[in-house]
C-alpha atoms as a PDB file:
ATOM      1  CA  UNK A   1      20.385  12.255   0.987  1.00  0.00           C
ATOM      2  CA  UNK A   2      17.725   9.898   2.534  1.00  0.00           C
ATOM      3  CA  UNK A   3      18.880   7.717   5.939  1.00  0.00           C
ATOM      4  CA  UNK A   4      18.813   4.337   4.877  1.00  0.00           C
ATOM      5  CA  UNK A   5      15.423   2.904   6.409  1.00  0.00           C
ATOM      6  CA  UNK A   6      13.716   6.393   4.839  1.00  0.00           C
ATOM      7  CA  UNK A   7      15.037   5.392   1.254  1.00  0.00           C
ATOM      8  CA  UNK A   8      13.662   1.325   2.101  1.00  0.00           C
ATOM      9  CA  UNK A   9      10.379   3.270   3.089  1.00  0.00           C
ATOM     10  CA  UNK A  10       9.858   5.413  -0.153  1.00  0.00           C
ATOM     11  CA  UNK A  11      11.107   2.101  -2.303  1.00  0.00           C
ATOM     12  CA  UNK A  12       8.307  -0.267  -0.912  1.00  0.00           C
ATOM     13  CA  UNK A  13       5.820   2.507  -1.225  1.00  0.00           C
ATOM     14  CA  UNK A  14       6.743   2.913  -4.558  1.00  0.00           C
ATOM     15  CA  UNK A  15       6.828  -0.709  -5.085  1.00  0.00           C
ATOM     16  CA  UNK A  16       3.456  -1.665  -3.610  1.00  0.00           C
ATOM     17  CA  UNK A  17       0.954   1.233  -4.455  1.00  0.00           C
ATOM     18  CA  UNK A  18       1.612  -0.047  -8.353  1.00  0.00           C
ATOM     19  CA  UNK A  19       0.813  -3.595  -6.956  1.00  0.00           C
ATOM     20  CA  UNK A  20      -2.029  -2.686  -5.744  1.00  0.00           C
ATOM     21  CA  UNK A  21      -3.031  -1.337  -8.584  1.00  0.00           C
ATOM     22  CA  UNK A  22      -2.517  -4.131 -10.947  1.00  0.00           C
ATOM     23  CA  UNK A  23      -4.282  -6.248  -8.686  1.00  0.00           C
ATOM     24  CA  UNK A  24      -7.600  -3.990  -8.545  1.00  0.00           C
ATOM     25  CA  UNK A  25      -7.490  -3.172 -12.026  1.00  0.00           C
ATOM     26  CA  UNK A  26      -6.686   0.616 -11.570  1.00  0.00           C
ATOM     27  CA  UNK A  27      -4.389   3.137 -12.740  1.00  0.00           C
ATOM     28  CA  UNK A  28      -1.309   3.526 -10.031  1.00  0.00           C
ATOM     29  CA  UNK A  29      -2.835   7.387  -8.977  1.00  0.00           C
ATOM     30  CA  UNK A  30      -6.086   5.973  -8.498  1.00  0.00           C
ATOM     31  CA  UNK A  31      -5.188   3.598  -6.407  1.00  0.00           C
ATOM     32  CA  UNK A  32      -2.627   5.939  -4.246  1.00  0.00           C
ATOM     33  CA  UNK A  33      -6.155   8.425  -3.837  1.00  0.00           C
ATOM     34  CA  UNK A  34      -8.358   5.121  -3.215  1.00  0.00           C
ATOM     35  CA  UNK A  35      -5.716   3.769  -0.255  1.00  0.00           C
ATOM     36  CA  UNK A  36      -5.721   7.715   0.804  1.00  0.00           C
ATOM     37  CA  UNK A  37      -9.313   7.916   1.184  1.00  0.00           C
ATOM     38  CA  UNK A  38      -9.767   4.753   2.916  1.00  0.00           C
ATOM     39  CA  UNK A  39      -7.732   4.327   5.449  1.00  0.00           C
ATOM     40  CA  UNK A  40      -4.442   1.694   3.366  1.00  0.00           C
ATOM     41  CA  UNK A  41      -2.146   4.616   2.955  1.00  0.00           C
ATOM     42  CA  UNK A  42      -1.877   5.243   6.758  1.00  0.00           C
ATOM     43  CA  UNK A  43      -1.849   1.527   7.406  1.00  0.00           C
ATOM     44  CA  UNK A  44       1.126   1.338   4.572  1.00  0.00           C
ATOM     45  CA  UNK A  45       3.418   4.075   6.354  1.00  0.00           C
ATOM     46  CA  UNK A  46       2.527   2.884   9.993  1.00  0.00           C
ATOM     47  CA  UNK A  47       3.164  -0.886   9.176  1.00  0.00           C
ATOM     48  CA  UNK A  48       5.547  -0.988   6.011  1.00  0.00           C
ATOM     49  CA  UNK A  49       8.379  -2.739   7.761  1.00  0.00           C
ATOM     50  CA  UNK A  50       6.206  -5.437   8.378  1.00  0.00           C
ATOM     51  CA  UNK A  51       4.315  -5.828   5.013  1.00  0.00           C
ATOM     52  CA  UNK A  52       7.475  -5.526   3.653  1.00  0.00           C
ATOM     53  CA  UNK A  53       8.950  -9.015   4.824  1.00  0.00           C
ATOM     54  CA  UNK A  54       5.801 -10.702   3.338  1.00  0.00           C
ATOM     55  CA  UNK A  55       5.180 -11.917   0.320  1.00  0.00           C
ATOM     56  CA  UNK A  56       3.403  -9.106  -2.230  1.00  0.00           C
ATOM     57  CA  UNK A  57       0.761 -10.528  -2.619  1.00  0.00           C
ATOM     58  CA  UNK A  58       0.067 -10.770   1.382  1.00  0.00           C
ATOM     59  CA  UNK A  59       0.226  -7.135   1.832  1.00  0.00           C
ATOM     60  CA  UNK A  60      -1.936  -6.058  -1.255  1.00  0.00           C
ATOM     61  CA  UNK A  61      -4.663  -7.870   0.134  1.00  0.00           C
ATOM     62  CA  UNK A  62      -3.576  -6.552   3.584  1.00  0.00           C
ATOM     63  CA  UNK A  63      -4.486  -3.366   2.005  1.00  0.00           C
ATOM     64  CA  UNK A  64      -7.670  -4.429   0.548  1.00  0.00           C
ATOM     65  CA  UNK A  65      -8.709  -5.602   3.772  1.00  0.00           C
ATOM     66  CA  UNK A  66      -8.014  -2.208   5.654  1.00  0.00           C
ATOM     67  CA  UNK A  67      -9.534  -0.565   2.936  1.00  0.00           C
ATOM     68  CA  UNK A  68     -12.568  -2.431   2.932  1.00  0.00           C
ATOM     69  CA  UNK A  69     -13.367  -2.265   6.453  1.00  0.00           C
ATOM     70  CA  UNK A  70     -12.711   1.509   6.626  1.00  0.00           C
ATOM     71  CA  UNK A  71     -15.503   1.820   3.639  1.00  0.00           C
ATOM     72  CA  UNK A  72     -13.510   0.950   0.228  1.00  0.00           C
ATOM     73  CA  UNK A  73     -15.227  -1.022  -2.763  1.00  0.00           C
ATOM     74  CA  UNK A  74     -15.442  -4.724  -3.197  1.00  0.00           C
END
């Protein structure tokens, strides 16, 4: 059984990839590969406790942001 701020963890994950994805347009693996490859997916596990206290939209384009600067698509 998870600890309790692992299971939070894995439950905004899973909450904001699909988010994201809406957002942008994308399927929901695309756009776990596309935060991968550019730099959101290590900003999402580093600083989910934060994003998670702010509204959704806040940290989907928190993501966008990271991703663009580390080389992402507009």
């Amino acid at each position: 059984m998870l600890d309790k701020e692992t299971s939070d963890k894995v439950g905004f994950i899973s909450y904001i990839i699909p988010k994201f994805a809406d957002e942008y347009k994308m399927r929901a693996q695309d756009a776990y590969l596309y935060l991968k490859k550019y730099g959101g997916l290590d900003f999402l596990m580093e600083h989910w406790w934060a994003l998670h206290t702010d509204n959704p939209f806040w940290a989907v384009r928190d993501l966008y942001d990271i991703c663009y600067e580390n080389g992402g698509m507009r």
